[in-house]
N, C-alpha and C. Protein backbone atom coordinates (compact mmCIF):
# COMPACT_ATOMS: atom_id res chain seq x y z
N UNK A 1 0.84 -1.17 0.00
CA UNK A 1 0.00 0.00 0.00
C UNK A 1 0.89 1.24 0.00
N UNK A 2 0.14 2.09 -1.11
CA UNK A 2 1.49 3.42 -0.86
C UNK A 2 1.00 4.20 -0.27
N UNK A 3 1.59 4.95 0.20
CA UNK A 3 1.05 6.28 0.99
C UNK A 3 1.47 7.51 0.70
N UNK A 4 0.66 8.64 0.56
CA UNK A 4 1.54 9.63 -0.19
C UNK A 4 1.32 10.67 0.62
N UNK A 5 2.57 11.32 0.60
CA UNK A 5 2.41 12.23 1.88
C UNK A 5 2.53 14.12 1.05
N UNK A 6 1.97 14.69 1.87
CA UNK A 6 1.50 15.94 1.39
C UNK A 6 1.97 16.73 2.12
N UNK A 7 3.00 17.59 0.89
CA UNK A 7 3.66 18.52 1.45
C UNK A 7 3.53 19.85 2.39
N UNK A 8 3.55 20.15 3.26
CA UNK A 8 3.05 21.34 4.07
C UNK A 8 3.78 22.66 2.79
N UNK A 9 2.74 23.55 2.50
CA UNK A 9 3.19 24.98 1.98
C UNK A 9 3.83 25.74 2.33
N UNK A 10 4.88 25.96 2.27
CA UNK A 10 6.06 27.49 2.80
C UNK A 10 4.58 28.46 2.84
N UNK A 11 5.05 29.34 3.87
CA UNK A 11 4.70 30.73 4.18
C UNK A 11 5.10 31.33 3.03
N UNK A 12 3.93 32.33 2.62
CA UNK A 12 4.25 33.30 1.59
C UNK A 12 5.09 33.74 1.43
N UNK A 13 5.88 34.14 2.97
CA UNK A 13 7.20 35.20 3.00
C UNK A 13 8.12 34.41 2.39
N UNK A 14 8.49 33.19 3.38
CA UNK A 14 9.21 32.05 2.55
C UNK A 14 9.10 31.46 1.10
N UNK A 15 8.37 31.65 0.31
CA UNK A 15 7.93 31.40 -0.92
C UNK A 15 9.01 32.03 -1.74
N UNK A 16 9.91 31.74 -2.65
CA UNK A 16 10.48 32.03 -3.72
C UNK A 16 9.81 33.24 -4.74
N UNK A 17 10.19 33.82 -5.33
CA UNK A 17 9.41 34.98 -6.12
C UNK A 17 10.35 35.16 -7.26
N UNK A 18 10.02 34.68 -8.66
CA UNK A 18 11.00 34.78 -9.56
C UNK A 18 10.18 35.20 -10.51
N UNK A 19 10.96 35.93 -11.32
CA UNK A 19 10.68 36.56 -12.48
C UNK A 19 11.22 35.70 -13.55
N UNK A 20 10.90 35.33 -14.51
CA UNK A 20 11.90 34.66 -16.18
C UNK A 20 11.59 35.62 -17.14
N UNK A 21 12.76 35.31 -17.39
CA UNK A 21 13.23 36.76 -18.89
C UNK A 21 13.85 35.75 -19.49
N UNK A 22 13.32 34.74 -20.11
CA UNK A 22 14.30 33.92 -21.09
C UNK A 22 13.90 34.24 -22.47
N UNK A 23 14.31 34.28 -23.28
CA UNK A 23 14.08 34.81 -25.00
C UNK A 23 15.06 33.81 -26.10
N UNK A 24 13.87 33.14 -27.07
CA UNK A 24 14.53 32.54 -27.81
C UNK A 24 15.68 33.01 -28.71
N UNK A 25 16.05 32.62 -30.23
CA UNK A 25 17.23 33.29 -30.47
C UNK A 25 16.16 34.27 -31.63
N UNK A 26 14.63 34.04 -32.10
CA UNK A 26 14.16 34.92 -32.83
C UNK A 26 13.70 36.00 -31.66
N UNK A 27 14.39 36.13 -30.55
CA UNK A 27 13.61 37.14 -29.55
C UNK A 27 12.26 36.91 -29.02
N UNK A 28 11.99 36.27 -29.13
CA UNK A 28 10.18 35.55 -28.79
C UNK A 28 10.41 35.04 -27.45
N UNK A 29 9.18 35.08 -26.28
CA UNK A 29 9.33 34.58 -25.11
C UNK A 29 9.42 33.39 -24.90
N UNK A 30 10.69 32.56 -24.15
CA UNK A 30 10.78 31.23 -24.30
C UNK A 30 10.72 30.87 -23.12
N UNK A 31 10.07 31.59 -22.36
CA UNK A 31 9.74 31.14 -20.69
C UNK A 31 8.73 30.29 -19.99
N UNK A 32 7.56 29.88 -21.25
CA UNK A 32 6.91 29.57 -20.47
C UNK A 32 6.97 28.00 -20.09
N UNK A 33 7.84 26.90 -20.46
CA UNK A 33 7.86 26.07 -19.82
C UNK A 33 8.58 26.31 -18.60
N UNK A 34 9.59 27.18 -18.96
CA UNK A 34 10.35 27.50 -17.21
C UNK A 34 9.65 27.78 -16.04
N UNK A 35 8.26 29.05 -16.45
CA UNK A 35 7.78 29.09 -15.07
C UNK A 35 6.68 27.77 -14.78
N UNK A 36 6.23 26.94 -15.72
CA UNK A 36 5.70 26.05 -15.91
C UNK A 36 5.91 24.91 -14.90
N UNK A 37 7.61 25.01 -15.12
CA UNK A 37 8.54 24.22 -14.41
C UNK A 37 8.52 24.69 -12.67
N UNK A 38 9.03 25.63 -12.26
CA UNK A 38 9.16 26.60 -11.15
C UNK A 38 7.64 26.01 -10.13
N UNK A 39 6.72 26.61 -10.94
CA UNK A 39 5.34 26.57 -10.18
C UNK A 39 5.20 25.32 -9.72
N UNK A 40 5.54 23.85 -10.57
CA UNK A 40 5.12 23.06 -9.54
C UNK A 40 6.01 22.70 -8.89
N UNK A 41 7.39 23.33 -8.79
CA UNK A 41 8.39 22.97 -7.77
C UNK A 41 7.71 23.66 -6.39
N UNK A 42 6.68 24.88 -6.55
CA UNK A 42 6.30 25.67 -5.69
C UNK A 42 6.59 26.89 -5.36
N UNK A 43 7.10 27.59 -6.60
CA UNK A 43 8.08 28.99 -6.10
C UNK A 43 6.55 30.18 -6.95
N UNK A 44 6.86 30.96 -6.39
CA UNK A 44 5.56 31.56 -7.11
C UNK A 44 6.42 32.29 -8.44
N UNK A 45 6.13 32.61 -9.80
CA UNK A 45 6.39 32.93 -10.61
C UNK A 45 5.40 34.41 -10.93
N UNK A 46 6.13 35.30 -11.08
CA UNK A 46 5.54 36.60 -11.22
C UNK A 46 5.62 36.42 -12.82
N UNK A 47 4.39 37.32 -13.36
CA UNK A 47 3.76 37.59 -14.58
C UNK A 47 4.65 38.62 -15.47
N UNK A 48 4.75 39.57 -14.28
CA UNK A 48 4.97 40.76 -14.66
C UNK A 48 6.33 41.78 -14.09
N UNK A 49 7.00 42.70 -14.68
CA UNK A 49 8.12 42.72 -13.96
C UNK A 49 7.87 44.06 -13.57
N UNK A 50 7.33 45.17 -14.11
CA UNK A 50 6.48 46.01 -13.45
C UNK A 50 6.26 46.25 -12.23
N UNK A 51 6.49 46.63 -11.39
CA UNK A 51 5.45 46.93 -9.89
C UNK A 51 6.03 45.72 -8.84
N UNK A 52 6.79 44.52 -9.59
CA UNK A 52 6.97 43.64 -8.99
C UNK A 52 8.62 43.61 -8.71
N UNK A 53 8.92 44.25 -9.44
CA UNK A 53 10.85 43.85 -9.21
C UNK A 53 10.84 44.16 -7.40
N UNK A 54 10.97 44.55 -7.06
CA UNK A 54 11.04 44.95 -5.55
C UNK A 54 11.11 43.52 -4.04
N UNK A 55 10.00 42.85 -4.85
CA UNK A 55 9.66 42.09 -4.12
C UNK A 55 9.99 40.59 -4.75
N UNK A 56 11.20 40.37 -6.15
CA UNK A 56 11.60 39.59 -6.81
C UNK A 56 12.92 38.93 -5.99
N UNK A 57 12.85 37.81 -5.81
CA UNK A 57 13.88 37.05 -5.02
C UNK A 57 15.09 36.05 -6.06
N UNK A 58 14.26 36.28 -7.48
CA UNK A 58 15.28 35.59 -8.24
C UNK A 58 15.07 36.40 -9.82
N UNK A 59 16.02 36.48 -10.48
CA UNK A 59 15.38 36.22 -11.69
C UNK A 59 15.92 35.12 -13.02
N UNK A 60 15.25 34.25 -13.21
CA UNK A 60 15.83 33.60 -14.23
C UNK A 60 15.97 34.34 -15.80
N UNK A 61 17.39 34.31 -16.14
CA UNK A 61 17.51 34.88 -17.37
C UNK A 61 18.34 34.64 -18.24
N UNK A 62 17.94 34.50 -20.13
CA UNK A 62 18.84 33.80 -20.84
C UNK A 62 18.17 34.74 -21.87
N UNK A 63 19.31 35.72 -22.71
CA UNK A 63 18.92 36.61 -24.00
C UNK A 63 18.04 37.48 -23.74
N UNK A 64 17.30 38.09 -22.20
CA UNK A 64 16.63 38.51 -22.46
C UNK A 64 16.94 40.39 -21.90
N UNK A 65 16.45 41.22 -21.75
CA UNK A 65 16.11 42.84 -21.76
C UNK A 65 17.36 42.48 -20.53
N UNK A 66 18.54 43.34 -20.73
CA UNK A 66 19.71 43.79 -20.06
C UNK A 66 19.23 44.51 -18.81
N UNK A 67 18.55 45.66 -19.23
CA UNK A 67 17.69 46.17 -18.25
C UNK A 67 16.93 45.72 -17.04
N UNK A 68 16.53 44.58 -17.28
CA UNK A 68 16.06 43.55 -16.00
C UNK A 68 16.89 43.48 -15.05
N UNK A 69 17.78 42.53 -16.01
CA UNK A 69 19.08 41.70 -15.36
C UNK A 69 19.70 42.84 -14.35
N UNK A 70 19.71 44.09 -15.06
CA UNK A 70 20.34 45.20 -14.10
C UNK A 70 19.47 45.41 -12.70
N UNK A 71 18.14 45.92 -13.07
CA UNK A 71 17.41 45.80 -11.92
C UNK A 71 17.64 44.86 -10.82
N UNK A 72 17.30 44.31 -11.78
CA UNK A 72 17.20 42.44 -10.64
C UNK A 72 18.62 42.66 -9.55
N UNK A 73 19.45 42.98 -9.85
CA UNK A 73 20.84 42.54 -9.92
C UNK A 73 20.97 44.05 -8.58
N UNK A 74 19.98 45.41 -8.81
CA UNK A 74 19.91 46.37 -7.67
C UNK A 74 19.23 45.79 -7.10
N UNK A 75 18.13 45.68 -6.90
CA UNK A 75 16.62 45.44 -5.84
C UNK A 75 17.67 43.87 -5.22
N UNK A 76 18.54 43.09 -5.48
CA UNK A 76 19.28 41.82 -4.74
C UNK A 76 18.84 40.84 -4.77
N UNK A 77 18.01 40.27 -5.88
CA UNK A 77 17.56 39.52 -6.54
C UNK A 77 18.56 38.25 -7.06
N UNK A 78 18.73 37.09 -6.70
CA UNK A 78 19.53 36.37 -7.37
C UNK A 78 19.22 36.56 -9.30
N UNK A 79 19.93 36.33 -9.85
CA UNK A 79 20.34 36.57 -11.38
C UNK A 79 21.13 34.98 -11.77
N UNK A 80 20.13 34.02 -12.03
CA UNK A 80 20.24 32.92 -12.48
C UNK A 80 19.93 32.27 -14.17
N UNK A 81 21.13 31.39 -14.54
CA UNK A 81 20.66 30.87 -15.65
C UNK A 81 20.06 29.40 -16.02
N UNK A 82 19.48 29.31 -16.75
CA UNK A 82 18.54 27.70 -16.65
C UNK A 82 19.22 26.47 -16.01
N UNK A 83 20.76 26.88 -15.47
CA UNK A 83 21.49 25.50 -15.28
C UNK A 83 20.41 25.54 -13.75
N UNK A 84 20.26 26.74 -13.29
CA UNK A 84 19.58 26.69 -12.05
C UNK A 84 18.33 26.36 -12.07
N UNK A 85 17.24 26.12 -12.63
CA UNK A 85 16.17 25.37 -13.19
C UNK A 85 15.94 24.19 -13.17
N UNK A 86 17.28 23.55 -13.94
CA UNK A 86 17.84 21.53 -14.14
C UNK A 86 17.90 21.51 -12.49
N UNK A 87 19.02 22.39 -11.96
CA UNK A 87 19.03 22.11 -10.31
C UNK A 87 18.03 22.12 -9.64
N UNK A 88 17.05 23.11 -9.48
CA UNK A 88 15.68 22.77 -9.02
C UNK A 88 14.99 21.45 -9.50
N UNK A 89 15.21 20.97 -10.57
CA UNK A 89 14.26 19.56 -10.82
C UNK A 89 14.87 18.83 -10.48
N UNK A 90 16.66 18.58 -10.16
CA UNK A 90 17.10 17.56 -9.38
C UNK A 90 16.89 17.11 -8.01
N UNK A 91 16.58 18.67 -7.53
CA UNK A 91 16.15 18.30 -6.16
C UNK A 91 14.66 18.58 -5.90
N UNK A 92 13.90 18.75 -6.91
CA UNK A 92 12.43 18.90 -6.06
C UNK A 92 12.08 20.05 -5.66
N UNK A 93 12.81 20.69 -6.13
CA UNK A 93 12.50 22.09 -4.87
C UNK A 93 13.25 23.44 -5.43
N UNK A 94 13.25 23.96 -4.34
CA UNK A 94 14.62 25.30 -5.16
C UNK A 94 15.46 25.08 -4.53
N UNK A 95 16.73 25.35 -5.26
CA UNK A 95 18.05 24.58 -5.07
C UNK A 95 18.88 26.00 -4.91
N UNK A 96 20.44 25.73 -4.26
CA UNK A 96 20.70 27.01 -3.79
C UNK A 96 21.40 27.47 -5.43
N UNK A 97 21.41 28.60 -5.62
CA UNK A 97 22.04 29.82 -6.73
C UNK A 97 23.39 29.78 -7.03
N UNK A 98 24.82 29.13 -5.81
CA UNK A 98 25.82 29.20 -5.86
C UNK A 98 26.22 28.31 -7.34
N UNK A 99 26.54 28.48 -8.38
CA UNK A 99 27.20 28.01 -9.59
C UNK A 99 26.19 28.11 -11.05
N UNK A 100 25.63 28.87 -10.41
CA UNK A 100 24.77 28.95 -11.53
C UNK A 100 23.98 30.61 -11.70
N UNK A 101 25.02 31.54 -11.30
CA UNK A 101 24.92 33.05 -11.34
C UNK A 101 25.52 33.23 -12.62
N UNK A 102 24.56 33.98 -13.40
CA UNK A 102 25.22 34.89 -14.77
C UNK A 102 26.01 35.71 -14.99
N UNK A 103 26.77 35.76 -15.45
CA UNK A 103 27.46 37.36 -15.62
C UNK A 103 26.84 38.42 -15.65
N UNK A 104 26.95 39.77 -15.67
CA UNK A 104 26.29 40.45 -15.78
C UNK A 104 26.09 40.93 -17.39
N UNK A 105 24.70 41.30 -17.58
CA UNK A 105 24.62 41.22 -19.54
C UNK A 105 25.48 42.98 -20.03
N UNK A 106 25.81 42.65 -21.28
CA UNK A 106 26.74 44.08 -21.42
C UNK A 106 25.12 45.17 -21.95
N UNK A 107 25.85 46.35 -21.84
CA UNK A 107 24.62 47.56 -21.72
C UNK A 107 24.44 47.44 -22.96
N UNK A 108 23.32 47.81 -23.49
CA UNK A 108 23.44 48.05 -25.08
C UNK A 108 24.14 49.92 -25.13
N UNK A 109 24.71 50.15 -26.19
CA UNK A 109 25.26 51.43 -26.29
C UNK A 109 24.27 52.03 -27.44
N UNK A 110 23.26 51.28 -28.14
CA UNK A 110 22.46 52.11 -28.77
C UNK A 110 21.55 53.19 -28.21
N UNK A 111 20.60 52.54 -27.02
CA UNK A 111 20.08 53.36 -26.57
C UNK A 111 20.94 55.03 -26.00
N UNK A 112 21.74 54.31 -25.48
CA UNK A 112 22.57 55.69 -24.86
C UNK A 112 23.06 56.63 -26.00
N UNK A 113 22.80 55.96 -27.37
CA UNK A 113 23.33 56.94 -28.56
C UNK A 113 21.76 57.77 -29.06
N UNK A 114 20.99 56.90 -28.84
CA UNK A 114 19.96 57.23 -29.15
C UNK A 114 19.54 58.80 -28.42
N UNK A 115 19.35 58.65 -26.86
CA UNK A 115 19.01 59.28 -26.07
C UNK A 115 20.26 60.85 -26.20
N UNK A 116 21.59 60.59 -26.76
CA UNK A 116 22.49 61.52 -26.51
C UNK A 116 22.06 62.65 -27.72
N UNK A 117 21.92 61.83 -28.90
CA UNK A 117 21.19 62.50 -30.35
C UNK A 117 19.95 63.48 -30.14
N UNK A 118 19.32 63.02 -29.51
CA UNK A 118 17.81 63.55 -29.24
C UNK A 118 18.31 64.51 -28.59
N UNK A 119 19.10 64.85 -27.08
CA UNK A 119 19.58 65.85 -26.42
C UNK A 119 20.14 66.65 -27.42
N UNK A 120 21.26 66.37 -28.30
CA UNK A 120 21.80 67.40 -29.22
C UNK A 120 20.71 67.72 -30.33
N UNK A 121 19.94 67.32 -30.42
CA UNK A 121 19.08 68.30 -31.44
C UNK A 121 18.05 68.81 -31.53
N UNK A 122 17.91 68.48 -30.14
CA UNK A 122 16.56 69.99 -29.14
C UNK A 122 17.05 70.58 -28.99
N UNK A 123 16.21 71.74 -29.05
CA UNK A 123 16.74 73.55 -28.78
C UNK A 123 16.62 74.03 -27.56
């Protein structure tokens, strides 16, 4: 006879809070098996990065908006790449961040050319 035992729920506070910014190589969102993945490990997966970075405890990210990664990376957000994902499904759960932190993504220099142009050719 099996018996299956049922996991008690982390406290909200305790609850994981991750954001995914993963992007295929045509730029298209390639996240959604990741948070797919995440949710039934039990970590709550935010929608939106909006209103929410603040209260973001991870973010998973591969190709996607530099800009995040930066955020993420102020507000003290772990900044993880999918190897940390495989680690969560090895263990069931969320697994700790140590070897599987990203570099940090390089800035794009367009925008900043963009934004410098516009200054020089207002009056």
């Amino acid at each position: 006879m099996s018996r299956s035992r049922s996991k008690t729920p982390k406290p909200a506070s305790d609850q994981p809070r991750i954001f995914v910014d993963v992007r295929l190589s045509d730029g298209m969102d390639g996240g959604l098996m990741v948070r797919e993945i995440l949710e039934k490990l039990g970590a709550r997966v935010l929608r939106s990065w909006a209103g929410t970075r603040a209260r973001a405890t991870h973010l998973v990210w591969k190709d996607g908006d530099a800009r995040t990664q930066e955020e993420a990376r102020n507000c003290g957000a772990a900044v993880v790449g999918l190897s940390w994902v495989n680690a969560c499904r090895d263990v069931n759960g969320i697994a700790p961040t140590r070897g599987h932190e990203i570099a940090p993504a390089a800035r794009s220099t367009a925008r900043a050319f963009l934004i410098q142009r516009e200054l020089a050719t207002t009056a």
